[in-house]
Protein backbone atom coordinates (compact mmCIF):
# COMPACT_ATOMS: atom_id res chain seq x y z
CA UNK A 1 -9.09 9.44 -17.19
CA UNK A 2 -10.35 11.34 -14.24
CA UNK A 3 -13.87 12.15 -14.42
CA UNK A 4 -15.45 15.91 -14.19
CA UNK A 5 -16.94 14.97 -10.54
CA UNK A 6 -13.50 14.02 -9.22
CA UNK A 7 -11.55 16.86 -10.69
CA UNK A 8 -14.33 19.48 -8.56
CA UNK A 9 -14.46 17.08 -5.55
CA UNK A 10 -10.61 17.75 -5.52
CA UNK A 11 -10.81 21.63 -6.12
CA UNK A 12 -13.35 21.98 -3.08
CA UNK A 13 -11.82 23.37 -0.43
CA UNK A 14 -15.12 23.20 1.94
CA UNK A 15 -15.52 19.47 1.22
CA UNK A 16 -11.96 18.58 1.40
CA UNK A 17 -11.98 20.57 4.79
CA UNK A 18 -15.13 18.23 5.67
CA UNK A 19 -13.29 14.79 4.32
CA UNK A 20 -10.33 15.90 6.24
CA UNK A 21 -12.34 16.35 9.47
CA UNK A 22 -14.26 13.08 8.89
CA UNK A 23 -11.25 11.35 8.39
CA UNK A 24 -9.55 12.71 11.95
CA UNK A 25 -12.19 11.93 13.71
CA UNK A 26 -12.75 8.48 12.52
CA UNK A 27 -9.44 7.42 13.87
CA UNK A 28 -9.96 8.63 17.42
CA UNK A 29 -12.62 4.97 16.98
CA UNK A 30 -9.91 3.06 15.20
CA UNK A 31 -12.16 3.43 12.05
CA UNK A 32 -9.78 1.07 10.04
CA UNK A 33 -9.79 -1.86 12.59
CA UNK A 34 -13.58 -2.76 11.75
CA UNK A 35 -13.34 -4.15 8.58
CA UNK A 36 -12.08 -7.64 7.26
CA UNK A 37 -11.75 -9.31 4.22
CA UNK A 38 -12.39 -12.83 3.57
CA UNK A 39 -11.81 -13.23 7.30
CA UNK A 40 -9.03 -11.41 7.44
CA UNK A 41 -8.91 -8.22 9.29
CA UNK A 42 -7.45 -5.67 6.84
CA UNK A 43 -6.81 -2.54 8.95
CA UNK A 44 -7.51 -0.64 5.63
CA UNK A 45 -9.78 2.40 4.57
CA UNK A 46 -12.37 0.46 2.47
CA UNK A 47 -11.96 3.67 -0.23
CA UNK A 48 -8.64 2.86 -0.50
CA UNK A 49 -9.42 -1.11 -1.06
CA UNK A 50 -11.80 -0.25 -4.05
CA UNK A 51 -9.09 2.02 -5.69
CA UNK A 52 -6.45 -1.08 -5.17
CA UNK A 53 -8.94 -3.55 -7.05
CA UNK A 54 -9.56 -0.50 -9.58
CA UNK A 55 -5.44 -0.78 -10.12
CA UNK A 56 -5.09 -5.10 -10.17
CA UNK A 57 -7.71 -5.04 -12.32
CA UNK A 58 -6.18 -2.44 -14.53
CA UNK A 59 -2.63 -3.58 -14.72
CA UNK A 60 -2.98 -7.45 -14.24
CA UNK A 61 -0.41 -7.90 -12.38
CA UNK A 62 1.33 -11.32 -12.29
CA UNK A 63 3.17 -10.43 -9.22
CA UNK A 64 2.03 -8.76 -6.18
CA UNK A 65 4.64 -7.40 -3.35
CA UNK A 66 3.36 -6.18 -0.32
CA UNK A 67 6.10 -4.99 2.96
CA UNK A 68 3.81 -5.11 5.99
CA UNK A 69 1.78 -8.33 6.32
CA UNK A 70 -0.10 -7.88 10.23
CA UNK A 71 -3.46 -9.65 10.37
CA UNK A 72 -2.50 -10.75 6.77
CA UNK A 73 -5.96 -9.20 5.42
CA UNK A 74 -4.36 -7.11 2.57
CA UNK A 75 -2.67 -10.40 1.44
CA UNK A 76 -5.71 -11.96 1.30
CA UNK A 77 -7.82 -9.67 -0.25
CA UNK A 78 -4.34 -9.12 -3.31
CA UNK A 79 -4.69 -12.82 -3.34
CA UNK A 80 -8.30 -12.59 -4.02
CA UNK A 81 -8.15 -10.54 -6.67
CA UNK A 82 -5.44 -12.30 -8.39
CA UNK A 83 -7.86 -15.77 -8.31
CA UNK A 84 -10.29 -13.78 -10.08
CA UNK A 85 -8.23 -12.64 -12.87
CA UNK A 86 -6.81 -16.07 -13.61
CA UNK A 87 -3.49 -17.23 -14.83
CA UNK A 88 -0.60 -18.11 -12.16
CA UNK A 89 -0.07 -14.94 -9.88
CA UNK A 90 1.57 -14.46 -6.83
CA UNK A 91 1.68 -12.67 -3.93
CA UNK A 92 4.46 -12.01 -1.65
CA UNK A 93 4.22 -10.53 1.72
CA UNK A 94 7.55 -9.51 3.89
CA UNK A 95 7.06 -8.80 7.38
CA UNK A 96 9.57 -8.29 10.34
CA UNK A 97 7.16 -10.00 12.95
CA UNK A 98 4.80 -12.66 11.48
CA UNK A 99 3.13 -13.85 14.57
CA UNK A 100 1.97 -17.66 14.67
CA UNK A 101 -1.87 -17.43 14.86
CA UNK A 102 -1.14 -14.90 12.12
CA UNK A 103 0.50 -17.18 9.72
CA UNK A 104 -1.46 -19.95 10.57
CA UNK A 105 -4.45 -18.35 9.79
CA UNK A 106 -3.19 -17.32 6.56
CA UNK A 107 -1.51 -20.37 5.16
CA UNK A 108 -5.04 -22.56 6.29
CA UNK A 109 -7.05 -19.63 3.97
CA UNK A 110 -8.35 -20.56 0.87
CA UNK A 111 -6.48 -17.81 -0.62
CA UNK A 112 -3.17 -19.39 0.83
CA UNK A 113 -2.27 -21.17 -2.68
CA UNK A 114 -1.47 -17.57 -4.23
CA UNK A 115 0.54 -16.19 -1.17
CA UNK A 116 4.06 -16.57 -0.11
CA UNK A 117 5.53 -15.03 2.73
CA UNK A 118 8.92 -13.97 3.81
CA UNK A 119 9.74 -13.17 7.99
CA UNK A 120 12.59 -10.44 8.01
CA UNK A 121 12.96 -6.81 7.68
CA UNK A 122 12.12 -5.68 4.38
CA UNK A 123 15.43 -3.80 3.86
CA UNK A 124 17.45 -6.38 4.98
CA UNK A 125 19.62 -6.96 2.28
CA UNK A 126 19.09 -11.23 2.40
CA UNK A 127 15.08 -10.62 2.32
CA UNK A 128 15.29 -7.91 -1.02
CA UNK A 129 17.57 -10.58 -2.56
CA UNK A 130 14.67 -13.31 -1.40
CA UNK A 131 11.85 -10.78 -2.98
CA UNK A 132 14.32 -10.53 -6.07
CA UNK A 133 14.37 -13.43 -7.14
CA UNK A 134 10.56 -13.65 -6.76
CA UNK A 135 10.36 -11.32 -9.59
CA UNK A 136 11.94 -13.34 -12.35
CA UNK A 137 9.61 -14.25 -15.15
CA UNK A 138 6.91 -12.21 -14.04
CA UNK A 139 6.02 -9.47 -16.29
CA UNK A 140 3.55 -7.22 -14.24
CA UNK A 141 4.56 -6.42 -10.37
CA UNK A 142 2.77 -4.20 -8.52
CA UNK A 143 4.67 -2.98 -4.83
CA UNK A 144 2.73 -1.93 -1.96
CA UNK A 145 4.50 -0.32 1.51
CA UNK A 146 2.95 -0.31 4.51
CA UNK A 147 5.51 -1.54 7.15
CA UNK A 148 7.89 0.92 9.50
CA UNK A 149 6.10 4.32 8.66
CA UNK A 150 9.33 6.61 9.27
CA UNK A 151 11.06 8.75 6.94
CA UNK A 152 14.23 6.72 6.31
CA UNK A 153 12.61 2.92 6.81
CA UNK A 154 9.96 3.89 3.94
CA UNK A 155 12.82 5.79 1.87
CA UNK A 156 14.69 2.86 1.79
CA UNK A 157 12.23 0.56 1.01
CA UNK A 158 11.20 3.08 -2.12
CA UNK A 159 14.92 2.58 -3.33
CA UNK A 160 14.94 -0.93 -3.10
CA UNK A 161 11.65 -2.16 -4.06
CA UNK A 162 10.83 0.60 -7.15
CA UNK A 163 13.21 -1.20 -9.29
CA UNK A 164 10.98 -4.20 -9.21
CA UNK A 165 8.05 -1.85 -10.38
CA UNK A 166 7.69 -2.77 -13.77
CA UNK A 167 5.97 0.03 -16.80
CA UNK A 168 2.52 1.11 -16.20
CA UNK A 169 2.25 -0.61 -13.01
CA UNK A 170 1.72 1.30 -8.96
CA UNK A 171 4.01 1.77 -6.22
CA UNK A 172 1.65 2.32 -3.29
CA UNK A 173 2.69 3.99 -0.14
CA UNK A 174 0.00 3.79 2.60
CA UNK A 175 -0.29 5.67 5.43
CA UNK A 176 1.06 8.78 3.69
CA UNK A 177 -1.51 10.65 5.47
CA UNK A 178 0.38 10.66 8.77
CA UNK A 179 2.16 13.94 7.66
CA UNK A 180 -1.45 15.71 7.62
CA UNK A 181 -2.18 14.92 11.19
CA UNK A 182 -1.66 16.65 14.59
CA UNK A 183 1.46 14.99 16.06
CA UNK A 184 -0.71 13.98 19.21
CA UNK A 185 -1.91 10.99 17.23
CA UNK A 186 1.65 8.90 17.42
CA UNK A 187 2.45 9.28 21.54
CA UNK A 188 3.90 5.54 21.06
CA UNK A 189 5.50 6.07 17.69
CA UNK A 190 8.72 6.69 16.04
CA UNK A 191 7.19 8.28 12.91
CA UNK A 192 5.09 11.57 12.97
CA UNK A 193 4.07 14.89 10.83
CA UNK A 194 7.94 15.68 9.33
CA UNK A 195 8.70 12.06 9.62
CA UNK A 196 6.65 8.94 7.49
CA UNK A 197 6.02 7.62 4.49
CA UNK A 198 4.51 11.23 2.99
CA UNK A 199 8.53 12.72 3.91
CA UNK A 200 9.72 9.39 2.17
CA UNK A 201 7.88 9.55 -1.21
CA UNK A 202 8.54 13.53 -1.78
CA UNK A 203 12.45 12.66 -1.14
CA UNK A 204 12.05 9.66 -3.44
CA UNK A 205 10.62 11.55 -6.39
CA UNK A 206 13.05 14.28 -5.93
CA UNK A 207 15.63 11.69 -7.61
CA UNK A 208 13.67 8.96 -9.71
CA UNK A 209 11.86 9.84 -12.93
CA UNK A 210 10.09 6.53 -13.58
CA UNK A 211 7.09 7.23 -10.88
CA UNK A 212 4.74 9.92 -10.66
CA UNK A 213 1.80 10.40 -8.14
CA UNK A 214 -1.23 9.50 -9.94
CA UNK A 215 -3.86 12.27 -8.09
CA UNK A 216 -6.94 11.18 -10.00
CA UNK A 217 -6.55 8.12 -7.36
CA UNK A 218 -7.20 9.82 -4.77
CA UNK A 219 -8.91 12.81 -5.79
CA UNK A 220 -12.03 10.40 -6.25
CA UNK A 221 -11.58 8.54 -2.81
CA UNK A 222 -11.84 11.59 -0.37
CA UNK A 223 -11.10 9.41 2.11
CA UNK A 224 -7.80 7.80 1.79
CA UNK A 225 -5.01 7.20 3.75
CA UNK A 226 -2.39 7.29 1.11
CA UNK A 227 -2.62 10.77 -0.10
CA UNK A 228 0.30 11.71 -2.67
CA UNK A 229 1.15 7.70 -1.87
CA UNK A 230 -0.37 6.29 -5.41
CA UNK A 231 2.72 6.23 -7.47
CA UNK A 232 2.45 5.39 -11.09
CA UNK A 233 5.38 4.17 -12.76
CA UNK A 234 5.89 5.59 -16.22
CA UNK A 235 9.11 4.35 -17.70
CA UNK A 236 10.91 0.74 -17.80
């Protein structure tokens, strides 16, 4: 349930104005490049970190999925929370680049024993069919995006890795919040406002009726960089 503090955070115009300004200017000092987990950096939002531990520890998943692996800090920290929960879960990290150091440093980390990862594009149809069969016999999976941010690389993925989403579980879409800022901000990028994962997920719901965006996630976090991207999946 979403609390009465959260429901008049979100229907403050003045502070969302001042959360939205906060959060601009923050990335002009790469705001999400200081942090690390376990070692790891995690080029994450911490906000956003405590609502995905709020979610693992809620649905228990047995399986976690995550497209984007980079520094391999989000893998970690999935890991992480998996070891605390117990039992035998899993997760699995795609990623079209996996640089050495990187996967060194993550298959040496303590954490390693719960990860698995797989090097090709995550819509390749060989590395779905990989991430498949990952998914048999596990009764909880929880998917995470955060790989190519444009429209049709994140609208694909949301086709082919929502099926794997199972009842009550998340579909989480990060950087979502690319469509709320000035196009200036992606000179080197492919994806901008009009094109990213924000585009992706409004296309996506347009057609599926198992997800819906869960806005008492992020109506708490004021700071997030996944806005509309917290997907809840509401039918088998």
């Amino acid at each position: 349930m979403e609390s009465d503090d959260a429901a008049r955070m979100a229907a403050d115009p003045d502070l969302q104005g001042l959360a939205r300004d906060l959060f601009l200017r923050s990335c002009e000092y790469r705001y999400s490049y200081n942090f690390t987990w376990m070692g790891r950096p995690i080029i994450q939002y911490p906000q956003d970190m405590v609502a995905m531990q709020e979610i693992i520890w809620a649905v228990r998943p047995d399986l976690i999925i995550e497209t984007g692996i980079a520094h391999g800090g989000s893998l970690v920290f999935y890991a992480s929370m998996l070891e605390l929960l117990g039992g035998d879960g899993l997760v699995l990290g795609v990623d079209v680049d996996i640089r050495p150091h990187n996967r060194h440093a993550i298959e040496t980390h303590p954490m390693a024993p719960r990860i698995r990862m797989i090097e090709g594009s995550s819509v390749d149809p060989a590395v779905v069919a990989q991430v498949a069969a990952a998914t048999l016999g596990r009764a909880r999976v929880l998917v995470t995006l955060d790989s190519n941010h444009t429209h049709d690389h994140v609208l694909r993925e949301l086709q082919l890795y929502s099926p794997f989403v199972t009842e009550g579980s998340y579909l989480v879409v990060f950087d979502t919040v690319v469509e709320d800022m000035p196009k200036s901000m992606f000179p080197d990028r492919p994806w901008g406002p009009g094109d990213n994962p924000k585009t992706a997920v409004h296309e996506f719901l347009r057609s599926s009726e198992r997800f819906v965006i869960d806005r008492r996630v992020e109506n708490k976090l004021l700071l997030t960089v996944a806005p509309d991207g917290y997907l809840r999946c509401v039918k088998a």
